[in-house]
C-alpha atoms as a PDB file:
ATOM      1  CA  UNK A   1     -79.766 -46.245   3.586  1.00  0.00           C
ATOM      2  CA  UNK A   2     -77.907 -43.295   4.391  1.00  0.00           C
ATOM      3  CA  UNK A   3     -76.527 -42.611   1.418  1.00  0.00           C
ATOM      4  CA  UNK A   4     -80.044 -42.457  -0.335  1.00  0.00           C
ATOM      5  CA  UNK A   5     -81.808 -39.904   2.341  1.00  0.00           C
ATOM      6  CA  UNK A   6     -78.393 -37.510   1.895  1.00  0.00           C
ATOM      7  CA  UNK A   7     -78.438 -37.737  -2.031  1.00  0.00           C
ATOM      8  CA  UNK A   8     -82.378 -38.582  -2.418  1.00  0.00           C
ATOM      9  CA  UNK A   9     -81.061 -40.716  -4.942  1.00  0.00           C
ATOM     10  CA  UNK A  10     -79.562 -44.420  -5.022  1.00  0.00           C
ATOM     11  CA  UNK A  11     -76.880 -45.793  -6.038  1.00  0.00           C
ATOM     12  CA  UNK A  12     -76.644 -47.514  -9.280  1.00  0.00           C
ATOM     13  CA  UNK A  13     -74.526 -50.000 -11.244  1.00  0.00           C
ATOM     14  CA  UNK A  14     -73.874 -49.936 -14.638  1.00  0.00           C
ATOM     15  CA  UNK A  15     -71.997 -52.449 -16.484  1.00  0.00           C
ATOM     16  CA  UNK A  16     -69.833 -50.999 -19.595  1.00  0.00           C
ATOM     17  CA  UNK A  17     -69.911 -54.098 -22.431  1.00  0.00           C
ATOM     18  CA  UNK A  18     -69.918 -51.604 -25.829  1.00  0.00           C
ATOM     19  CA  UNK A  19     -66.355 -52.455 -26.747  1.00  0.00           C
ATOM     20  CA  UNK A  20     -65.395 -54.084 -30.442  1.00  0.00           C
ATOM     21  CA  UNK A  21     -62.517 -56.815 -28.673  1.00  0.00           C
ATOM     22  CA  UNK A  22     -60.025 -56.409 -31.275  1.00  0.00           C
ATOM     23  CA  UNK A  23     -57.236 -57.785 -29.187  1.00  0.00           C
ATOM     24  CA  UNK A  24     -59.470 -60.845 -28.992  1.00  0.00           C
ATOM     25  CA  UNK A  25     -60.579 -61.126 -32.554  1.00  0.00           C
ATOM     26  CA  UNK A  26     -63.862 -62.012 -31.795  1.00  0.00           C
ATOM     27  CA  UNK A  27     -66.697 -60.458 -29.500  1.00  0.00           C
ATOM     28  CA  UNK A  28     -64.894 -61.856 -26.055  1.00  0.00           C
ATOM     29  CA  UNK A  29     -68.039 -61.311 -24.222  1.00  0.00           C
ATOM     30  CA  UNK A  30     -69.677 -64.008 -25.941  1.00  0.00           C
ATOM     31  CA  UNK A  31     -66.837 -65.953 -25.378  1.00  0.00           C
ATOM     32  CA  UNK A  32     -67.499 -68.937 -22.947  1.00  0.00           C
ATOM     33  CA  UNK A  33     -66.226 -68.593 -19.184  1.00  0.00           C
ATOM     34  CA  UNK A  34     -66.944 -71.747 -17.115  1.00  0.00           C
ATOM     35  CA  UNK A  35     -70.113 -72.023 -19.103  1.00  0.00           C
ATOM     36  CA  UNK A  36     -71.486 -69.025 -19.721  1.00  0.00           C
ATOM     37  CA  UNK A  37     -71.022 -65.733 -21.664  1.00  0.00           C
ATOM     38  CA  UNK A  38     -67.993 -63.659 -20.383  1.00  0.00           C
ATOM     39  CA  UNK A  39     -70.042 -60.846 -19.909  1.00  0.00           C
ATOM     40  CA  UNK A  40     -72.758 -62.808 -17.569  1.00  0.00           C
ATOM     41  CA  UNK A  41     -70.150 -62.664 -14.865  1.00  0.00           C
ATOM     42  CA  UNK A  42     -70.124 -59.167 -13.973  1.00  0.00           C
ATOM     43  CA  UNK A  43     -73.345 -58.886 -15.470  1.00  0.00           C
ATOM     44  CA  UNK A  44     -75.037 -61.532 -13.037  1.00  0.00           C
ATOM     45  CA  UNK A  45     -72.455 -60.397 -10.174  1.00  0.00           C
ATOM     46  CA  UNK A  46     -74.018 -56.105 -11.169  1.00  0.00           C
ATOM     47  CA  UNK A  47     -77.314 -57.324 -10.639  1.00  0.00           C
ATOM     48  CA  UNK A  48     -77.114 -59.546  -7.401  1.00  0.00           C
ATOM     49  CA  UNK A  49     -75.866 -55.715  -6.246  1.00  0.00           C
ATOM     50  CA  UNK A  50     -78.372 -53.448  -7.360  1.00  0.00           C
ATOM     51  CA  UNK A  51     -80.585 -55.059  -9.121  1.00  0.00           C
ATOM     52  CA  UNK A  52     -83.245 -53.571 -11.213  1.00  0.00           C
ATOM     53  CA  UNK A  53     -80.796 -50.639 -10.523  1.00  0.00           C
ATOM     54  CA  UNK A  54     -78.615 -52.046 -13.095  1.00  0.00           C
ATOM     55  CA  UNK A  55     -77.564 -50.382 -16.858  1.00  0.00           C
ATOM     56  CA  UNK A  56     -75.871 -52.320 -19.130  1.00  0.00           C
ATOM     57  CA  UNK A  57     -74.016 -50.049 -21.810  1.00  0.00           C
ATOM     58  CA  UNK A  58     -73.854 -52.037 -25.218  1.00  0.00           C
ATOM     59  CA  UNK A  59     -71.785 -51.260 -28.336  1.00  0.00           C
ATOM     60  CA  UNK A  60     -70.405 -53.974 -30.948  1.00  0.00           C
ATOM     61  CA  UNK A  61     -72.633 -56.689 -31.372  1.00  0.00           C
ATOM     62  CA  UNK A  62     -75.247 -55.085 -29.400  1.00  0.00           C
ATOM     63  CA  UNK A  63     -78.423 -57.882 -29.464  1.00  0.00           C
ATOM     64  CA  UNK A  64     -76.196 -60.964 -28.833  1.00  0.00           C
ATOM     65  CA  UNK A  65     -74.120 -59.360 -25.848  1.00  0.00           C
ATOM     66  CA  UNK A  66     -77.401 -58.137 -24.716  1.00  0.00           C
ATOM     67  CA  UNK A  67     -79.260 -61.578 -25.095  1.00  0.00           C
ATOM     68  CA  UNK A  68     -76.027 -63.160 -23.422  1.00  0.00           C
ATOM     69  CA  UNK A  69     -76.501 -61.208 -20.051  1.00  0.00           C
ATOM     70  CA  UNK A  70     -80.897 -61.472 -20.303  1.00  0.00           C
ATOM     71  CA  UNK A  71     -81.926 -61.395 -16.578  1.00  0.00           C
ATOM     72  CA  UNK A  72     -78.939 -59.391 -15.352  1.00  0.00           C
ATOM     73  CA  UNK A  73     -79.835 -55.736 -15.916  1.00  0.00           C
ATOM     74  CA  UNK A  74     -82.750 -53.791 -15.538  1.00  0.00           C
ATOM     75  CA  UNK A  75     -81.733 -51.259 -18.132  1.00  0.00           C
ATOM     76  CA  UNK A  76     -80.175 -50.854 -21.359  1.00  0.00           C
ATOM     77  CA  UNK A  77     -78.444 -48.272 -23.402  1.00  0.00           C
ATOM     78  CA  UNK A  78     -76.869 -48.834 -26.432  1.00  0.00           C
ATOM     79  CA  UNK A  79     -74.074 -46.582 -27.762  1.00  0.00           C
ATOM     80  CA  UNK A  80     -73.809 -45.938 -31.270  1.00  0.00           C
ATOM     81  CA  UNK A  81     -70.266 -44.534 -30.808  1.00  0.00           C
ATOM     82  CA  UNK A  82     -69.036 -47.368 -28.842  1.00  0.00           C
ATOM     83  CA  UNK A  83     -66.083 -47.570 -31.720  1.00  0.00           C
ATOM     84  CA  UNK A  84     -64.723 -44.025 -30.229  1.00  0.00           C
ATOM     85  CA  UNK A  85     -64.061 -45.603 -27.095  1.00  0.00           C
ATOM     86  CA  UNK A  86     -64.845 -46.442 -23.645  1.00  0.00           C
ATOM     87  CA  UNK A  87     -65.221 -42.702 -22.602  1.00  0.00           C
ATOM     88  CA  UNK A  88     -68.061 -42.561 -24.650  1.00  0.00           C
ATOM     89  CA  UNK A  89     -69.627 -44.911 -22.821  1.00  0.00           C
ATOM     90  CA  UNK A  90     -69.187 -43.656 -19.694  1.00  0.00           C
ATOM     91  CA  UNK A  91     -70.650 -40.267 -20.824  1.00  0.00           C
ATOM     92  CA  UNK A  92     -73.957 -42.417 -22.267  1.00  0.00           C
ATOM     93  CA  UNK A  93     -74.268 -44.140 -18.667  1.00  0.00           C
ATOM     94  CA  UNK A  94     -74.027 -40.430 -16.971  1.00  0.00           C
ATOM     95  CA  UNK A  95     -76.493 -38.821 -19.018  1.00  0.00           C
ATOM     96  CA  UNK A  96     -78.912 -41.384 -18.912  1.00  0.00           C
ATOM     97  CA  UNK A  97     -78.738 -41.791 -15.254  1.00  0.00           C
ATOM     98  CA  UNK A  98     -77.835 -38.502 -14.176  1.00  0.00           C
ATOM     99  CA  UNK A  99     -82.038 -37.440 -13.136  1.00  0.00           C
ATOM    100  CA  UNK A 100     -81.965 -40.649 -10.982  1.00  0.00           C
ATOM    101  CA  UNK A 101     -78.392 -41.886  -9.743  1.00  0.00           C
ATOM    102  CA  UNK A 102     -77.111 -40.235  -6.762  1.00  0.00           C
ATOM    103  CA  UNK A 103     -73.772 -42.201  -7.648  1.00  0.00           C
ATOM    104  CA  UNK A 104     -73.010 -44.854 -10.262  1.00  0.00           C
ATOM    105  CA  UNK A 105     -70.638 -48.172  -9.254  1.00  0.00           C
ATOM    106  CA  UNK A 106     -68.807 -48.879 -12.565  1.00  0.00           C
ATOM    107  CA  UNK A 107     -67.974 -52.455 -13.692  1.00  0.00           C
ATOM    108  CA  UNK A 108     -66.406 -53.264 -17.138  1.00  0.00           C
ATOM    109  CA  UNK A 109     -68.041 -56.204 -18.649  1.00  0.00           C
ATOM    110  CA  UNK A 110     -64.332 -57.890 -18.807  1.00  0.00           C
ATOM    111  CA  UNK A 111     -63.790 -58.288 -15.250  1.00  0.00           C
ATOM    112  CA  UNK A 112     -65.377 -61.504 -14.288  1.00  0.00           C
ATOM    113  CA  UNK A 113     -63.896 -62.025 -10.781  1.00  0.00           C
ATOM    114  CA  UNK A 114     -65.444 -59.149  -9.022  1.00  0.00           C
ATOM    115  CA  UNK A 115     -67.853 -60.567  -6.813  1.00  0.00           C
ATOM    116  CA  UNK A 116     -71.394 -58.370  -5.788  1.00  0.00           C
ATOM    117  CA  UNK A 117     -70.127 -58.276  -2.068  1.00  0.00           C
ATOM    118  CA  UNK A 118     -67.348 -55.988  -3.158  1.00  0.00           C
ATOM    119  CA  UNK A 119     -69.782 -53.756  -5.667  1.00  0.00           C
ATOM    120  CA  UNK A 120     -71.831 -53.611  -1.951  1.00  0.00           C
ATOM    121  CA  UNK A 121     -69.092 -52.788  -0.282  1.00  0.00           C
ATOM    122  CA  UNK A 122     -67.858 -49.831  -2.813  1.00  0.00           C
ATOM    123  CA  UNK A 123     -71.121 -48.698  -2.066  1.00  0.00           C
ATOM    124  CA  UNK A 124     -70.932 -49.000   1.753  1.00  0.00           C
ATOM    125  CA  UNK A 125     -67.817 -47.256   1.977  1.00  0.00           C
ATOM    126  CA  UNK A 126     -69.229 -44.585  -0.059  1.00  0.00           C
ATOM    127  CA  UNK A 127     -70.149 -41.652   2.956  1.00  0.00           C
ATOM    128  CA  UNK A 128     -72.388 -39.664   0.452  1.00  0.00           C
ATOM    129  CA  UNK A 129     -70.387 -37.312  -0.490  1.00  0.00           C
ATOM    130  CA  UNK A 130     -70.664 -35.459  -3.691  1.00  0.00           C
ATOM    131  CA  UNK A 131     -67.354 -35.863  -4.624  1.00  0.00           C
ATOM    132  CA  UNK A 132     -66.276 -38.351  -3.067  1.00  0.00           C
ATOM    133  CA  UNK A 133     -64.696 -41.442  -5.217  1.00  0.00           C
ATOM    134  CA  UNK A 134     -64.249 -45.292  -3.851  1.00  0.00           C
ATOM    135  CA  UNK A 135     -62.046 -46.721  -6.497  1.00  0.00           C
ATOM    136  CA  UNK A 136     -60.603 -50.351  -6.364  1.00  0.00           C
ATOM    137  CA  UNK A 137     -57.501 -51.132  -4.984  1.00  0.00           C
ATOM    138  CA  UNK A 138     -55.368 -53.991  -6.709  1.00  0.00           C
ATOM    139  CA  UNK A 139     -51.589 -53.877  -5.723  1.00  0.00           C
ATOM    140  CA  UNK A 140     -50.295 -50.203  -6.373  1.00  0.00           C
ATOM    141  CA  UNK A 141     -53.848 -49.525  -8.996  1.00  0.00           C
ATOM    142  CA  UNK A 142     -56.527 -47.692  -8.188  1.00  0.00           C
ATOM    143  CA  UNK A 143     -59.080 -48.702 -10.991  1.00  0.00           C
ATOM    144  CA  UNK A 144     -62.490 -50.075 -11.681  1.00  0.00           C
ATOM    145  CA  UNK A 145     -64.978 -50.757 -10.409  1.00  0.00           C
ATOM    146  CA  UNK A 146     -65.323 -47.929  -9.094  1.00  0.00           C
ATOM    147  CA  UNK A 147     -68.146 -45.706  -7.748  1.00  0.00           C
ATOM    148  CA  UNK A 148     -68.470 -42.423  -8.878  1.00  0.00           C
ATOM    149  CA  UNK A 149     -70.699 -39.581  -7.124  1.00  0.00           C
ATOM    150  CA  UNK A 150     -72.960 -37.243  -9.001  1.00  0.00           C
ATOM    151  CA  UNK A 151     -71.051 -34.364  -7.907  1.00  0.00           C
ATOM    152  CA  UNK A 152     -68.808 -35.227 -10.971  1.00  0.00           C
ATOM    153  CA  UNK A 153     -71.731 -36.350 -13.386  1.00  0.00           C
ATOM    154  CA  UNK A 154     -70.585 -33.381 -15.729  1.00  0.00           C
ATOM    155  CA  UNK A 155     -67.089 -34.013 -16.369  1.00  0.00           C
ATOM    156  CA  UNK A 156     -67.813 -37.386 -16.665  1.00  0.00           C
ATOM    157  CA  UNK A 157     -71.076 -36.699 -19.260  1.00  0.00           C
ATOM    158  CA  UNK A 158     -68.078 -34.673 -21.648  1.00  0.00           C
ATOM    159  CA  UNK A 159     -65.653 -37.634 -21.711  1.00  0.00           C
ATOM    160  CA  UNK A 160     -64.659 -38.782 -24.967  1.00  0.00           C
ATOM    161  CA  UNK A 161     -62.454 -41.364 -27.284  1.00  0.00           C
ATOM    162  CA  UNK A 162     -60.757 -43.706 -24.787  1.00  0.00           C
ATOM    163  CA  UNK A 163     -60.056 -41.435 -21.751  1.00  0.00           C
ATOM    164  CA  UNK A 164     -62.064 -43.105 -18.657  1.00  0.00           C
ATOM    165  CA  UNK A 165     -62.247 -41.945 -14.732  1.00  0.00           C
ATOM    166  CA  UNK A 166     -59.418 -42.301 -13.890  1.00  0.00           C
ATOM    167  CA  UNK A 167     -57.907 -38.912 -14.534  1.00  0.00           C
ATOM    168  CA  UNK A 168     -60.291 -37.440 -11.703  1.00  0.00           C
ATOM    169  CA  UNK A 169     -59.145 -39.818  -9.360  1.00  0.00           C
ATOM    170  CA  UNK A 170     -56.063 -37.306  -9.035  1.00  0.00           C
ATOM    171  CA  UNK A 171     -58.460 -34.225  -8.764  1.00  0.00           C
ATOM    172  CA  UNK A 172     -57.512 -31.871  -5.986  1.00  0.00           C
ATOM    173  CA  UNK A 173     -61.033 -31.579  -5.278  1.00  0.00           C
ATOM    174  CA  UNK A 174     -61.950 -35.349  -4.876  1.00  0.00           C
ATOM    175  CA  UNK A 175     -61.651 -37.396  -2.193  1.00  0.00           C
ATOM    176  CA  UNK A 176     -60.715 -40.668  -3.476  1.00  0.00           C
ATOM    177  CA  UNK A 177     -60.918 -44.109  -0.844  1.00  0.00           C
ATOM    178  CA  UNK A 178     -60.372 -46.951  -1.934  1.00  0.00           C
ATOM    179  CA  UNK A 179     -61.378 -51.326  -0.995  1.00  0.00           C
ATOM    180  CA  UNK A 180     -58.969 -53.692  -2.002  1.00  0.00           C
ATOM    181  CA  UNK A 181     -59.877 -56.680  -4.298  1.00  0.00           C
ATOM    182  CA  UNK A 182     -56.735 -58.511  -5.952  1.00  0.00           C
ATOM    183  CA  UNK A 183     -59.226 -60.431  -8.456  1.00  0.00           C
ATOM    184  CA  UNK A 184     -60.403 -56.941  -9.800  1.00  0.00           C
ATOM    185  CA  UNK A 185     -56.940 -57.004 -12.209  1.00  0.00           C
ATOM    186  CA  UNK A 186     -57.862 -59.676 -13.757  1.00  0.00           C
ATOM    187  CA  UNK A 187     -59.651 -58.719 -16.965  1.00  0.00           C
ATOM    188  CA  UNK A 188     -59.955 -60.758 -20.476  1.00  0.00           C
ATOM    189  CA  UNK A 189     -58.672 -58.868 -23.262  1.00  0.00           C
ATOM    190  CA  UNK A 190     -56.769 -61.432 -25.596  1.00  0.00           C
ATOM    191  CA  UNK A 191     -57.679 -65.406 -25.777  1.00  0.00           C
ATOM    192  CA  UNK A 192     -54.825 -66.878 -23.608  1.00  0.00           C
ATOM    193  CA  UNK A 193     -56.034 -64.155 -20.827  1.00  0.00           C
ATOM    194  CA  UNK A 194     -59.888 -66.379 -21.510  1.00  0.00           C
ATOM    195  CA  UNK A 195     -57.779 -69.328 -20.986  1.00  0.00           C
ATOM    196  CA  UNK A 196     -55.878 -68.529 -17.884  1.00  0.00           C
ATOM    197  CA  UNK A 197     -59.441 -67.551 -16.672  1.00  0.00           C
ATOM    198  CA  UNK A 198     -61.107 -71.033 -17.519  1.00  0.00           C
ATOM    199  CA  UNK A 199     -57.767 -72.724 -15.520  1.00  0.00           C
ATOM    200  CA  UNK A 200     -58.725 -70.496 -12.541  1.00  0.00           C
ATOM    201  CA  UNK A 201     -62.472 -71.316 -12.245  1.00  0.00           C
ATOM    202  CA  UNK A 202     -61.703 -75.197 -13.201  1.00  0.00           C
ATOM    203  CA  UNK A 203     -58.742 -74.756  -9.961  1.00  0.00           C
ATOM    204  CA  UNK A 204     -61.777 -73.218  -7.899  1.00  0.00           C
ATOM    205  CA  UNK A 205     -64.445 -75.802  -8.961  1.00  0.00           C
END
């Protein structure tokens, strides 16, 4: 591709899954989704995309979330400060991809309706730019996933506590683009959210 000749590096995906769920009271990415762990979803959707190209940052209950998503990464990082926040995850993902990412696609492990086409097409959009960002669009959001070019690999390595990406989305210096994907707001923090999500795959089936 492209993208990998300009860079000499691909693109990968990395799934952030470290969190402790306290609004859900219990690890939610155990939690069943139309039968299977939450986090399989974007797990299983991450790897269709990339791959062996695919981290998976773990946290809180590291070995089960890790055993739940088996077969859906081809790399794994665990982050021993996963209770600061999810910044600190995003700084683990960056430093231990930084020698071989040209640009990272970020997925949180909570977003189960994000299909691989879209994490393609972040990528596709993507013109290989060094600081160039292609966020998702839902409604008036620009959020996650999101992928995010190498050219910013070192603010991103010295995030901390609970401050993502976002902020650099406003940068004067990046160009942000964006692909729309309604389903991309939908993300399970709190039981009835796990509930509404079980009604929508049962309306789907």
């Amino acid at each position: 591709m492209d993208k990998v000749l300009r860079t000499g590096k691909p693109v990968f995906g990395v799934i952030l899954a470290a969190g402790r769920s306290r609004r859900f009271g219990d690890t939610k990415l155990l939690a069943d989704l139309g039968g299977a762990p939450l986090v399989r979803h974007s797990a299983a959707a991450a790897f269709d995309a990339f791959g062996d190209r695919t981290l998976l940052i773990t946290g809180h209950d590291s070995a089960r979330v890790a055993a739940a998503a088996t077969g859906c990464y081809g790399a794994i990082a665990n982050n021993p400060r996963y209770d600061d926040g999810l910044g600190t995850s995003l700084a683990l993902a960056v430093s231990t991809l930084r020698d071989r990412a040209g640009a990272i696609v970020v997925l949180l492990a909570d977003q189960p309706f994000v299909p691989a086409a879209h994490l393609r097409e972040l990528e596709n959009t993507w013109g290989g730019d060094a600081v160039e960002i292609v966020a998702t669009r839902y409604g008036d959001t620009d959020g996650v996933p999101a992928l995010l070019p190498a050219g910013l690999y070192p603010e991103l390595e010295s995030l901390d506590g609970d401050i993502g990406a976002r902020a650099l989305f406003t940068d004067p210096r990046v160009r942000l683009r964006h692909v729309a994907l309604d389903s991309a707001s939908m993300d399970v923090d709190t039981p009835n959210d796990l509930a509404i999500a079980n009604r929508r795959i049962a309306d789907q089936a």
